[in-house]
C-alpha atoms as a PDB file:
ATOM      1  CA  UNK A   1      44.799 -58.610 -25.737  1.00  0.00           C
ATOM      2  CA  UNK A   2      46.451 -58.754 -22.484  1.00  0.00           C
ATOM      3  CA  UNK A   3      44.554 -57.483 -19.310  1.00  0.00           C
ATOM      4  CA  UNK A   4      47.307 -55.031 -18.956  1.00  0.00           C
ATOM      5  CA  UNK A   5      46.634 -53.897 -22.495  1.00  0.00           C
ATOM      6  CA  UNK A   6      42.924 -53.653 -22.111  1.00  0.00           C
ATOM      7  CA  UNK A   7      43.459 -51.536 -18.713  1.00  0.00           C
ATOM      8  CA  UNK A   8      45.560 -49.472 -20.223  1.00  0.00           C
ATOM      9  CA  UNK A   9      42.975 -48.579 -23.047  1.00  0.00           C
ATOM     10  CA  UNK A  10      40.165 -48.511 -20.173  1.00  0.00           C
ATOM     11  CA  UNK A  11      42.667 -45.974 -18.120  1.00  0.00           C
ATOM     12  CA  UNK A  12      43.439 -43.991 -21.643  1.00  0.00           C
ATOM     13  CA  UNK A  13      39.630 -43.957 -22.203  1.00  0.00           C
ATOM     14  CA  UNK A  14      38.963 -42.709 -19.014  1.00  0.00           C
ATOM     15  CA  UNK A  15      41.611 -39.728 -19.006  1.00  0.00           C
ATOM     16  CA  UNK A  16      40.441 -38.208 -22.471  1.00  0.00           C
ATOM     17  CA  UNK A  17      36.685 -38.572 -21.350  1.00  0.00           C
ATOM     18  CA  UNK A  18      38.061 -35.997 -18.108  1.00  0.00           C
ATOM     19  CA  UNK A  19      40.498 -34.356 -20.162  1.00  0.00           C
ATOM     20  CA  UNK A  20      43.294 -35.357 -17.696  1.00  0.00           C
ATOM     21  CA  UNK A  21      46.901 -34.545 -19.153  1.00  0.00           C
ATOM     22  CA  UNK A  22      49.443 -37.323 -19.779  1.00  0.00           C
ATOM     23  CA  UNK A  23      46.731 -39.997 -21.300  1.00  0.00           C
ATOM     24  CA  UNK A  24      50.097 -41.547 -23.031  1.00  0.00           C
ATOM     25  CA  UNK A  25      51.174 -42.814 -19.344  1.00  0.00           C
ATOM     26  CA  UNK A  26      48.235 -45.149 -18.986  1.00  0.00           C
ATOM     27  CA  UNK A  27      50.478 -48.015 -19.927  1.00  0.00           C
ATOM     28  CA  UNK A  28      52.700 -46.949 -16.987  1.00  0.00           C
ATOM     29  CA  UNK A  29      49.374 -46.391 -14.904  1.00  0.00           C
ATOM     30  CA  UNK A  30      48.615 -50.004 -15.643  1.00  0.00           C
ATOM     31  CA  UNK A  31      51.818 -51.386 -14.781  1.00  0.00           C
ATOM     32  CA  UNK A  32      51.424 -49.844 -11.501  1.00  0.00           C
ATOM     33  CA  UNK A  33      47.576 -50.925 -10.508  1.00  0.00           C
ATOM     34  CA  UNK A  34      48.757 -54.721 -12.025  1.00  0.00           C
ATOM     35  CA  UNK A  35      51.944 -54.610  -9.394  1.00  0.00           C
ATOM     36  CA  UNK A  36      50.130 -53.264  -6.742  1.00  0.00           C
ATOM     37  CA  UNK A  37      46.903 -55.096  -7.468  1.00  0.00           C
ATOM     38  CA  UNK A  38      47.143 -57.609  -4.057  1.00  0.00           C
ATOM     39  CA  UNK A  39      46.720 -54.178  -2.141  1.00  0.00           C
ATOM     40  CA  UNK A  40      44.172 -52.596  -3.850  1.00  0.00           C
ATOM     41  CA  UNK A  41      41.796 -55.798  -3.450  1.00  0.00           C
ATOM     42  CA  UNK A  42      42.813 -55.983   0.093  1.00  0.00           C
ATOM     43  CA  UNK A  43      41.893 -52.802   0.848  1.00  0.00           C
ATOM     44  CA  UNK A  44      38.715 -52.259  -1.038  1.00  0.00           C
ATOM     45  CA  UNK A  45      37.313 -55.737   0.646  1.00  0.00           C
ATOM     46  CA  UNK A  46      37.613 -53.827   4.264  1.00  0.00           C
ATOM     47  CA  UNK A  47      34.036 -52.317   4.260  1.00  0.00           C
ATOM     48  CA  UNK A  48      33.311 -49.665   6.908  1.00  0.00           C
ATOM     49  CA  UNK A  49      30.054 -51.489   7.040  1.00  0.00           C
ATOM     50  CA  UNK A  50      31.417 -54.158   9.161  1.00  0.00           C
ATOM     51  CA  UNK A  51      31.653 -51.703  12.003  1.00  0.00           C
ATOM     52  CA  UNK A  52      34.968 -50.246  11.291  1.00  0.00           C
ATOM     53  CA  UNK A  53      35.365 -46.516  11.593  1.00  0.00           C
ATOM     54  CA  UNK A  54      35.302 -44.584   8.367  1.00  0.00           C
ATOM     55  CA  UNK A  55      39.120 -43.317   8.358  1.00  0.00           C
ATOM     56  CA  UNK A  56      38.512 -40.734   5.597  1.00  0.00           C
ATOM     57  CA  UNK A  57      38.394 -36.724   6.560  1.00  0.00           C
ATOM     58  CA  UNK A  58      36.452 -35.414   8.652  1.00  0.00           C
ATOM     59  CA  UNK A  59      33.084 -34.356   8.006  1.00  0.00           C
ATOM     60  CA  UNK A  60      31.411 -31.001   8.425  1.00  0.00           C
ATOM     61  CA  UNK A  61      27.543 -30.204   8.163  1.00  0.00           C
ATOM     62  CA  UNK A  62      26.454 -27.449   5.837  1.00  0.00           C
ATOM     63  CA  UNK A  63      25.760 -24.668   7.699  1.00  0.00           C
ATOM     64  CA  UNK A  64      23.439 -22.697   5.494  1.00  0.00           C
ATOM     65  CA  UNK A  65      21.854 -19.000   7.407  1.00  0.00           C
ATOM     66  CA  UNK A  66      18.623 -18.630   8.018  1.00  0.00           C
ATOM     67  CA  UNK A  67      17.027 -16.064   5.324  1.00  0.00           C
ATOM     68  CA  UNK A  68      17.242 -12.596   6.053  1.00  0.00           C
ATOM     69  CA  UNK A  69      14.234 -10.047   6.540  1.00  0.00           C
ATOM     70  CA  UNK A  70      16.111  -8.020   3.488  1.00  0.00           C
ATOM     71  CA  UNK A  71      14.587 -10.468   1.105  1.00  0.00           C
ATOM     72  CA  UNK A  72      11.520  -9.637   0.309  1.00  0.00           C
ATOM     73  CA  UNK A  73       8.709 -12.610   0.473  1.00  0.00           C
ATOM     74  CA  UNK A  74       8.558 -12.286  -3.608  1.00  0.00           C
ATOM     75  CA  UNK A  75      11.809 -13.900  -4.262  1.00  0.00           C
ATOM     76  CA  UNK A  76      15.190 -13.024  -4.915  1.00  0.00           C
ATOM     77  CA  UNK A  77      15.139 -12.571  -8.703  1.00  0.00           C
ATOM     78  CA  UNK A  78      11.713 -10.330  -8.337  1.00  0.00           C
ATOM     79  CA  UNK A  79      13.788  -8.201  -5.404  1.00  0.00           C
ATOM     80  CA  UNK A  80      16.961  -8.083  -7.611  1.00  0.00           C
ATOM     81  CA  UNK A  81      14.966  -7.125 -10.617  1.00  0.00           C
ATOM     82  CA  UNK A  82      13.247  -4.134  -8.815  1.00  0.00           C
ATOM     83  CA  UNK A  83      16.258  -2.682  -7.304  1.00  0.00           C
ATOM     84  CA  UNK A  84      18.084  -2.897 -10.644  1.00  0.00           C
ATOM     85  CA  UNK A  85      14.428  -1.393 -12.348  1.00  0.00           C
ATOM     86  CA  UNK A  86      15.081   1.481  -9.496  1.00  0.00           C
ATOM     87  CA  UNK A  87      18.387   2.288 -10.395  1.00  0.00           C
ATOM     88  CA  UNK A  88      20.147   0.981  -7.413  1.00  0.00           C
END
């Protein structure tokens, strides 16, 4: 079996595992990583840990809100499960 084959079976693989549509192009998929193969190596040797600048998007911390005084110390679920107990 030809590493083109066995790609192709590893990319196939892959696709039905996610569910991806089109698993019957994974010959085509590996014709294309094979051809373009110089590239990808070239690229995934240049490590942002040699002190280039990460060049992906830009990234945003989480801003998460302090908790409000409406909750109730006892928890969410236990608030939730009174109100609904209530009839509100």
């Amino acid at each position: 079996m030809k590493f083109d084959d066995r790609l192709a079976a590893h990319l196939e693989a892959v696709a039905a595992f996610h569910g991806w549509p089109d698993r019957e192009r994974a010959g085509r998929w590996a014709e294309r990583l094979r051809l373009n193969r110089a590239e990808i190596e070239r690229f995934a040797s240049a490590s942002p840990a040699r002190g280039e600048p990460y060049l992906g998007p830009e990234r945003h911390p989480l801003d998460v809100p302090a908790p409000s005084s409406a909750v109730p110390a006892m928890g969410a679920a236990a608030a939730v499960a009174r109100r609904v107990a209530a009839g509100d």
